[in-house]
Protein backbone atom coordinates (compact mmCIF):
# COMPACT_ATOMS: atom_id res chain seq x y z
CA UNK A 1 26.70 10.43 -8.36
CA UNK A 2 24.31 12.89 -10.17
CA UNK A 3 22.25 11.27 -13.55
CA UNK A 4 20.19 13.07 -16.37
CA UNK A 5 17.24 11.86 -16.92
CA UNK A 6 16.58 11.97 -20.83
CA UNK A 7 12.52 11.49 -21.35
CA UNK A 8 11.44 10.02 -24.40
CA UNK A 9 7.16 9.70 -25.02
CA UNK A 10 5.88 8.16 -27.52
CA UNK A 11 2.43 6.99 -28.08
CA UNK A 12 1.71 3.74 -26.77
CA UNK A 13 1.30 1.62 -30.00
CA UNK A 14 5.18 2.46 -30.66
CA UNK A 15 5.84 0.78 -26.97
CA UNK A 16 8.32 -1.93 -27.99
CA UNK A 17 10.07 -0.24 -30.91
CA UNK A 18 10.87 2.82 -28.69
CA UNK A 19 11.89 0.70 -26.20
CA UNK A 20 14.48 -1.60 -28.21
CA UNK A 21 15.84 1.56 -29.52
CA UNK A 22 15.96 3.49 -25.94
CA UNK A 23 17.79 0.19 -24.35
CA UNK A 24 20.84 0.61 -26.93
CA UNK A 25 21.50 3.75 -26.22
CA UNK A 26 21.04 3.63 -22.61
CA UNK A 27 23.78 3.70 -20.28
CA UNK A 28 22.75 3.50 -16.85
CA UNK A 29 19.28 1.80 -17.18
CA UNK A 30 15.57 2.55 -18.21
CA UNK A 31 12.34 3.37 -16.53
CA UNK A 32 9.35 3.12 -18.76
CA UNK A 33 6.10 4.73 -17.51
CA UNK A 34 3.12 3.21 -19.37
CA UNK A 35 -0.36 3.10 -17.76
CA UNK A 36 -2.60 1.78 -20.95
CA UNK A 37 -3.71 -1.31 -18.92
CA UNK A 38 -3.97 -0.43 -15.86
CA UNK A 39 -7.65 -1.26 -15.89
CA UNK A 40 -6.53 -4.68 -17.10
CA UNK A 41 -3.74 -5.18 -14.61
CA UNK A 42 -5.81 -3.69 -11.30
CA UNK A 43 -7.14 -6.98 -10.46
CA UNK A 44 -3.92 -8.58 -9.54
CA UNK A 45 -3.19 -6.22 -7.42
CA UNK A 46 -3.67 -6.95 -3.93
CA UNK A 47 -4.59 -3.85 -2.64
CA UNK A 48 -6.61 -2.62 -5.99
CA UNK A 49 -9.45 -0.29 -4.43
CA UNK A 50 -6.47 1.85 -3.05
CA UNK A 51 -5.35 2.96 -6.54
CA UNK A 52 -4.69 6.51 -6.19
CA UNK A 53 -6.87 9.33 -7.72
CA UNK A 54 -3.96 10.49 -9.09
CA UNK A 55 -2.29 7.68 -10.98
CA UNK A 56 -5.54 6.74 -12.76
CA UNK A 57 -5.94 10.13 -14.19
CA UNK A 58 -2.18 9.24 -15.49
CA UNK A 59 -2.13 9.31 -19.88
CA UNK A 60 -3.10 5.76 -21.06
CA UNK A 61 -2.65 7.03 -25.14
CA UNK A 62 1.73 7.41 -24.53
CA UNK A 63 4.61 5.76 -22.97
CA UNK A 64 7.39 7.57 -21.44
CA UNK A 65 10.44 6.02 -21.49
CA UNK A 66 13.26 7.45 -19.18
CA UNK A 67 17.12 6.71 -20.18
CA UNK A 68 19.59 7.35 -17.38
CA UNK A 69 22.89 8.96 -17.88
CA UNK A 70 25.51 9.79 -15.79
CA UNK A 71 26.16 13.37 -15.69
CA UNK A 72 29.24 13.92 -17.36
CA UNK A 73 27.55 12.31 -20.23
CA UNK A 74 26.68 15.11 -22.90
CA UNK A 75 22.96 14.59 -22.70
CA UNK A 76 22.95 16.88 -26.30
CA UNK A 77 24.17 14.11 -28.34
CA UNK A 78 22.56 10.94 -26.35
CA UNK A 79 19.36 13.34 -27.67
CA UNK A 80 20.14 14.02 -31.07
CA UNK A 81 21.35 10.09 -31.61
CA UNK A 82 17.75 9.55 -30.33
CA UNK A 83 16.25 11.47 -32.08
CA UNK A 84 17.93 10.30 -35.22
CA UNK A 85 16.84 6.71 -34.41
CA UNK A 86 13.28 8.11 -33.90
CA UNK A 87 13.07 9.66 -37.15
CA UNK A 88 14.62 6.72 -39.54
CA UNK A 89 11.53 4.53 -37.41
CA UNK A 90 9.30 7.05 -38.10
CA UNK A 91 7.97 7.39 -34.89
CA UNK A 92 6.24 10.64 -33.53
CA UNK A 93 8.16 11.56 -30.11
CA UNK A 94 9.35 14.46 -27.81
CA UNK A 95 11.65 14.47 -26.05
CA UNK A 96 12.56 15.90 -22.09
CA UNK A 97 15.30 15.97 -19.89
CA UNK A 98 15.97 16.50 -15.96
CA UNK A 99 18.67 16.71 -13.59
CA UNK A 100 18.43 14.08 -10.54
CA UNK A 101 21.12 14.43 -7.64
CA UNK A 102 21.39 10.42 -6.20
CA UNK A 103 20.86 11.50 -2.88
CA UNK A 104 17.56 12.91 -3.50
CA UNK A 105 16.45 9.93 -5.61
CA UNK A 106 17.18 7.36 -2.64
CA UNK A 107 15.20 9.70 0.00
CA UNK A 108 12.50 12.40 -2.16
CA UNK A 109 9.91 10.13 -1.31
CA UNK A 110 10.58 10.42 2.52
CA UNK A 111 9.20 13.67 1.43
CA UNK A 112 5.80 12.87 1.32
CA UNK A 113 5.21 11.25 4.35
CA UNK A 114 4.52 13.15 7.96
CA UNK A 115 3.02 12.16 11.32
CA UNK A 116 0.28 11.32 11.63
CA UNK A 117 -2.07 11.97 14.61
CA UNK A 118 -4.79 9.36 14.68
CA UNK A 119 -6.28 9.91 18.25
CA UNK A 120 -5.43 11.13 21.91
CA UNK A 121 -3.68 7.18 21.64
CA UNK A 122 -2.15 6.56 18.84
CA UNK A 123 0.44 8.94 16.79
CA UNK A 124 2.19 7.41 14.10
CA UNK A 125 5.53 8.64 12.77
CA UNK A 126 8.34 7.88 10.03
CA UNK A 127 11.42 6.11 11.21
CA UNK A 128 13.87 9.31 10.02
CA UNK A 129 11.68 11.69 11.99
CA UNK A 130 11.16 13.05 15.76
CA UNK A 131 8.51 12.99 17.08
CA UNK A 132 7.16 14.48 20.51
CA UNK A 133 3.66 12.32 21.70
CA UNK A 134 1.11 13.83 23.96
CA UNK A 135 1.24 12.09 27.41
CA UNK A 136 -0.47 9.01 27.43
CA UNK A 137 -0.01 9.03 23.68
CA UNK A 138 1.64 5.66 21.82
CA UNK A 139 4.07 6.39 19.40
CA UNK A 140 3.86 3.72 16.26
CA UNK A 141 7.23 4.32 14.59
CA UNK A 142 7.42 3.20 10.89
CA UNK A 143 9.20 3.01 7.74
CA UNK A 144 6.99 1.14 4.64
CA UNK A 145 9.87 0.34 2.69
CA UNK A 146 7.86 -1.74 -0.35
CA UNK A 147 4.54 -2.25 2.10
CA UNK A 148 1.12 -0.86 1.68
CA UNK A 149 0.21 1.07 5.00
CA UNK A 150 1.76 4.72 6.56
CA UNK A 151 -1.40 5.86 8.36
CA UNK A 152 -1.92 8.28 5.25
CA UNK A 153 -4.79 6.53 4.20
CA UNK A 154 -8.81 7.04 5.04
CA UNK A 155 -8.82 3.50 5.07
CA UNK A 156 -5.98 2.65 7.73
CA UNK A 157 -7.51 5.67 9.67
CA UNK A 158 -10.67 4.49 9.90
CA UNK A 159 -9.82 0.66 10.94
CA UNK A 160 -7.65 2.22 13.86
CA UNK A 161 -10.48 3.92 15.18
CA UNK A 162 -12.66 0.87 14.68
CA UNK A 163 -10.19 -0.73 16.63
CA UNK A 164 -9.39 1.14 19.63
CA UNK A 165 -13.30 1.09 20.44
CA UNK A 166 -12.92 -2.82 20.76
CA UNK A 167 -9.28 -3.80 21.72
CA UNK A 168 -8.84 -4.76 25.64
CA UNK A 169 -5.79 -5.49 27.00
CA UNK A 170 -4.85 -8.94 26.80
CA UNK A 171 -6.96 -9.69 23.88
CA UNK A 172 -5.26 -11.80 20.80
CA UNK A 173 -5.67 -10.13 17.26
CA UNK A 174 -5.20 -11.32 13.62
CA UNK A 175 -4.12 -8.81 11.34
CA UNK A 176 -5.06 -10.54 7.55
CA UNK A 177 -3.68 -8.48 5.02
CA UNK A 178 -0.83 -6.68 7.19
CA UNK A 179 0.97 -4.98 4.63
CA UNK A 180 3.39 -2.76 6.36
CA UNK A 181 2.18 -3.93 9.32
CA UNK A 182 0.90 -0.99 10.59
CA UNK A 183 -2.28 -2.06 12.25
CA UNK A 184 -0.58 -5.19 14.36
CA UNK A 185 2.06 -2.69 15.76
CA UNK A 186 -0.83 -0.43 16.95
CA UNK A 187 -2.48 -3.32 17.96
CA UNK A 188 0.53 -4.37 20.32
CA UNK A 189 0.50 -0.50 21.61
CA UNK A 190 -2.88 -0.63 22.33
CA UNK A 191 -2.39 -3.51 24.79
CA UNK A 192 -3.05 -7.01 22.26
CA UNK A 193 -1.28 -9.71 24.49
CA UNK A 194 -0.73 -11.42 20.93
CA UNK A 195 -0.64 -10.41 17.46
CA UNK A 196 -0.38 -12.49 14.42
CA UNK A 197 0.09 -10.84 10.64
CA UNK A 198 -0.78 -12.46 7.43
CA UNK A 199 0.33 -11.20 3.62
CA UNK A 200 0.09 -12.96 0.40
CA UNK A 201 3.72 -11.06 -0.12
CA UNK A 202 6.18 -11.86 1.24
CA UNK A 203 8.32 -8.82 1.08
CA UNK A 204 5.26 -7.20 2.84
CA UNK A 205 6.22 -9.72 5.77
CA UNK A 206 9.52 -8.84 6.26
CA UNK A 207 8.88 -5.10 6.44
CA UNK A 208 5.99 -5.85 8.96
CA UNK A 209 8.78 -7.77 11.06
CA UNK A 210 11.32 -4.82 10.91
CA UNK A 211 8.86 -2.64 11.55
CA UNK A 212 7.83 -4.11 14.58
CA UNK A 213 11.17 -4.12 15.76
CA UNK A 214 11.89 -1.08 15.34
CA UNK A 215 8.86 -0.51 17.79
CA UNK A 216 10.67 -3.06 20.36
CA UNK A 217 7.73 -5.23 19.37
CA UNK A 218 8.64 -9.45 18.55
CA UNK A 219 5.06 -9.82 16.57
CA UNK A 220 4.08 -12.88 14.44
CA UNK A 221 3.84 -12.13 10.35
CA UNK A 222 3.73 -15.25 7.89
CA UNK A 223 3.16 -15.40 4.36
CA UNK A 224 -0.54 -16.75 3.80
CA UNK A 225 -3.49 -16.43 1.38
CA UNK A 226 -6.48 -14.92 3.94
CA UNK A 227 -5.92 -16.78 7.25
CA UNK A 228 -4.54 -19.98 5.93
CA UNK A 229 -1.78 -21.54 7.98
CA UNK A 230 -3.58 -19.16 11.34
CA UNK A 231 -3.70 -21.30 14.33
CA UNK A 232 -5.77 -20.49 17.05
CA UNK A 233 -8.67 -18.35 17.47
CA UNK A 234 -8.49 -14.35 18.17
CA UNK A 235 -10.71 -11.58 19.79
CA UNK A 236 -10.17 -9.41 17.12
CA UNK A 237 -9.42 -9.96 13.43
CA UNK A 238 -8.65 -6.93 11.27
CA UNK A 239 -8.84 -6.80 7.53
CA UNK A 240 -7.80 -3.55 5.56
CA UNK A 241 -7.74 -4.65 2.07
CA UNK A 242 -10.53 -4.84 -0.55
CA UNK A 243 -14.01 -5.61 -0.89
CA UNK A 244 -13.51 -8.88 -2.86
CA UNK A 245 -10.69 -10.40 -0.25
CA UNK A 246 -13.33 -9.61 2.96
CA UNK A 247 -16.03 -11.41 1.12
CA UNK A 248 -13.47 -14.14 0.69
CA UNK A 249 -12.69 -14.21 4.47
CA UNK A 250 -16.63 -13.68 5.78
CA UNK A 251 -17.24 -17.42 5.41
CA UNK A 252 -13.77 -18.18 7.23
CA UNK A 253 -14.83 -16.34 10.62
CA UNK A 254 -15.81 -18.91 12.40
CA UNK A 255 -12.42 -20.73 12.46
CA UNK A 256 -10.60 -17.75 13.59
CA UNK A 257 -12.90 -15.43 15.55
CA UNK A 258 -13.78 -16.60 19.12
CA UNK A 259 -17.63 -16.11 19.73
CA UNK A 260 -18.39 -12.38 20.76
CA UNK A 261 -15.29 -11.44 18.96
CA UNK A 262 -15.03 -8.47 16.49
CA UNK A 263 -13.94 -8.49 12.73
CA UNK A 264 -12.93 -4.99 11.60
CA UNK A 265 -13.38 -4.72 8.14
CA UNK A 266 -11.72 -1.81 5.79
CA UNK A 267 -10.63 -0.95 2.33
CA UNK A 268 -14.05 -0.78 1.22
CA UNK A 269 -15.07 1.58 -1.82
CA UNK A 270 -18.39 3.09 -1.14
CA UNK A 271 -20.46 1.51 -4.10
CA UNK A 272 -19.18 -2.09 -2.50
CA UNK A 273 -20.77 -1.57 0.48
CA UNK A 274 -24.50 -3.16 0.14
CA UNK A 275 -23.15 -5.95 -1.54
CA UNK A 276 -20.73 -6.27 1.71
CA UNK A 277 -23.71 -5.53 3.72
CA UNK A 278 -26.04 -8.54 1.98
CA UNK A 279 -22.79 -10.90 2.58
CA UNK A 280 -22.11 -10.04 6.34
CA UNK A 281 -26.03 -10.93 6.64
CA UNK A 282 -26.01 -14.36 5.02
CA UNK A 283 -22.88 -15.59 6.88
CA UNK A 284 -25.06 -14.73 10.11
CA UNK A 285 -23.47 -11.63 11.45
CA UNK A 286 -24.61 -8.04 11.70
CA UNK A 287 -22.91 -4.89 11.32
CA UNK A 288 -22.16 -3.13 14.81
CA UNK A 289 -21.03 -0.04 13.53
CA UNK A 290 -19.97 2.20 10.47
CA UNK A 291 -17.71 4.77 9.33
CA UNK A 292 -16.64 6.53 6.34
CA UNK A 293 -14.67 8.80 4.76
CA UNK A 294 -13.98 10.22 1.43
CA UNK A 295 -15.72 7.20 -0.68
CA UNK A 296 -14.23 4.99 1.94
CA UNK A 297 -15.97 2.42 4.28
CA UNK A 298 -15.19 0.76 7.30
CA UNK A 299 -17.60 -1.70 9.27
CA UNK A 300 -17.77 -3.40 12.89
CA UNK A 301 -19.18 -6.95 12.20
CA UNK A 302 -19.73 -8.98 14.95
CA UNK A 303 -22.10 -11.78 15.84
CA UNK A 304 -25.71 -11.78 15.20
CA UNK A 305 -27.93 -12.15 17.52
């Protein structure tokens, strides 16, 4: 079935007036775009560093609201009984509209994502797509559904390469944050003997375990806060999230790293780093090693000395 997307902005002090207007007159559902608190709401997002560029240089002043129609609907008069409703409110507006075919609503975002060659080891590639590995080359097939984590980002780049310096085969790994699960699956191709995932969300754990699957992997993922509920201790413990939540987990090391182990820490924004670097100090470990990319930090930590 094909919809038309009628596209009503308003400024963002006429929010819930539009809105209990728009929702009368829609027929197939609403969408409403509105980005004036996003510095408000960015703190409860897990993964807030890794806001893209792009979305905060979205309008914060108006709300778009987007009515669905089906397409045999005259989109005309849904418009001019808007528009009506818009004037007798006496609320400033303009209006929009677009066609959108179902099909490519369920699959444009596929779009966007392509493999992704990460080293001479490690080549990661979207479920719907073929791809052809160099020899000696893992292949981490994935889909992120709802999860944070395609191998797009500097961030997931850099902890990869952080981690195939220190993975051996054989060695256990805890994956805190796992999101799409991303780094555990590479973890498993790299030769981890065992892998466990951890996510605050839980949707985020059930695309890590499909995801593995789909690899031919049977990995661990559980729903946790940092590494509650983690039994055992591990070799390697990644963390690709934000400055705040590795600061969290620094004091927690101890429990879950076994001594000479390595904590690979991402997701860091450049003008976090010295406070990361005064914190890795005062829980007694140093930092091994460093990259960066494009405002984005990763460090080695490992024991002190």
């Amino acid at each position: 079935m094909d919809w038309t997307d009628l596209r009503l902005k308003v400024p963002t002090a006429h929010r819930e007036q539009a809105v209990a207007i728009a929702s009368l007159l829609a027929g197939g559902g609403l969408y409403i775009e509105d980005y004036s608190d996003l510095e408000e709401e960015a703190p409860r997002i897990a993964h807030v560093d890794l806001i893209d560029e792009a979305l905060l240089a979205m309008d914060r002043n108006h709300v778009v609201i987007h009515l669905y129609f089906e397409a045999d609907h005259a989109p005309s008069e849904m418009a001019l009984l808007l528009e009506e409703r818009m004037a007798a409110a006496g609320i400033p507006y303009t209006l929009s509209t677009a066609h959108i075919a179902e099909e490519d609503w369920a699959t444009a975002w596929k779009a966007h994502y392509k493999p992704v060659e990460l080293s001479d080891r490690l080549l990661i590639c979207p479920s719907w797509l073929e791809c052809t590995p160099k020899p000696g080359q893992q292949v981490v097939r994935l889909d992120p559904g709802m999860a944070f984590g395609t191998g797009t980002h500097e961030t997931t780049q850099l902890c990869l390469s952080l981690l195939e310096g220190v993975l051996r085969p054989g060695h256990h790994v805890l994956d805190v944050g796992c999101g799409s699960g991303i780094l555990s699956i590479a973890a498993a191709k790299l030769g981890a003997e065992r892998v466990c995932g951890v996510d605050i969300d839980p949707v985020a754990v059930r695309v890590a375990g499909q995801n593995a699957a789909d690899n031919g992997l049977d990995l661990e993922f559980k729903v946790g806060d940092l590494s509650s509920g983690v039994t055992g201790r591990y070799h390697v413990v990644l963390a690709n999230i934000v400055a705040d939540i590795i600061l969290r987990l620094l004091p927690d090391l101890k429990r879950v790293m076994l001594p000479g182990g390595a904590f690979v820490a991402s997701g860091i924004i450049d003008t976090r780093e010295d406070e990361l670097t005064a914190a890795v100090a005062a829980t007694g470990y140093r930092i091994n090693r460093r990259l960066s990319q494009n405002g984005w930090v990763a460090l080695l930590i490992g024991e002190a000395d």
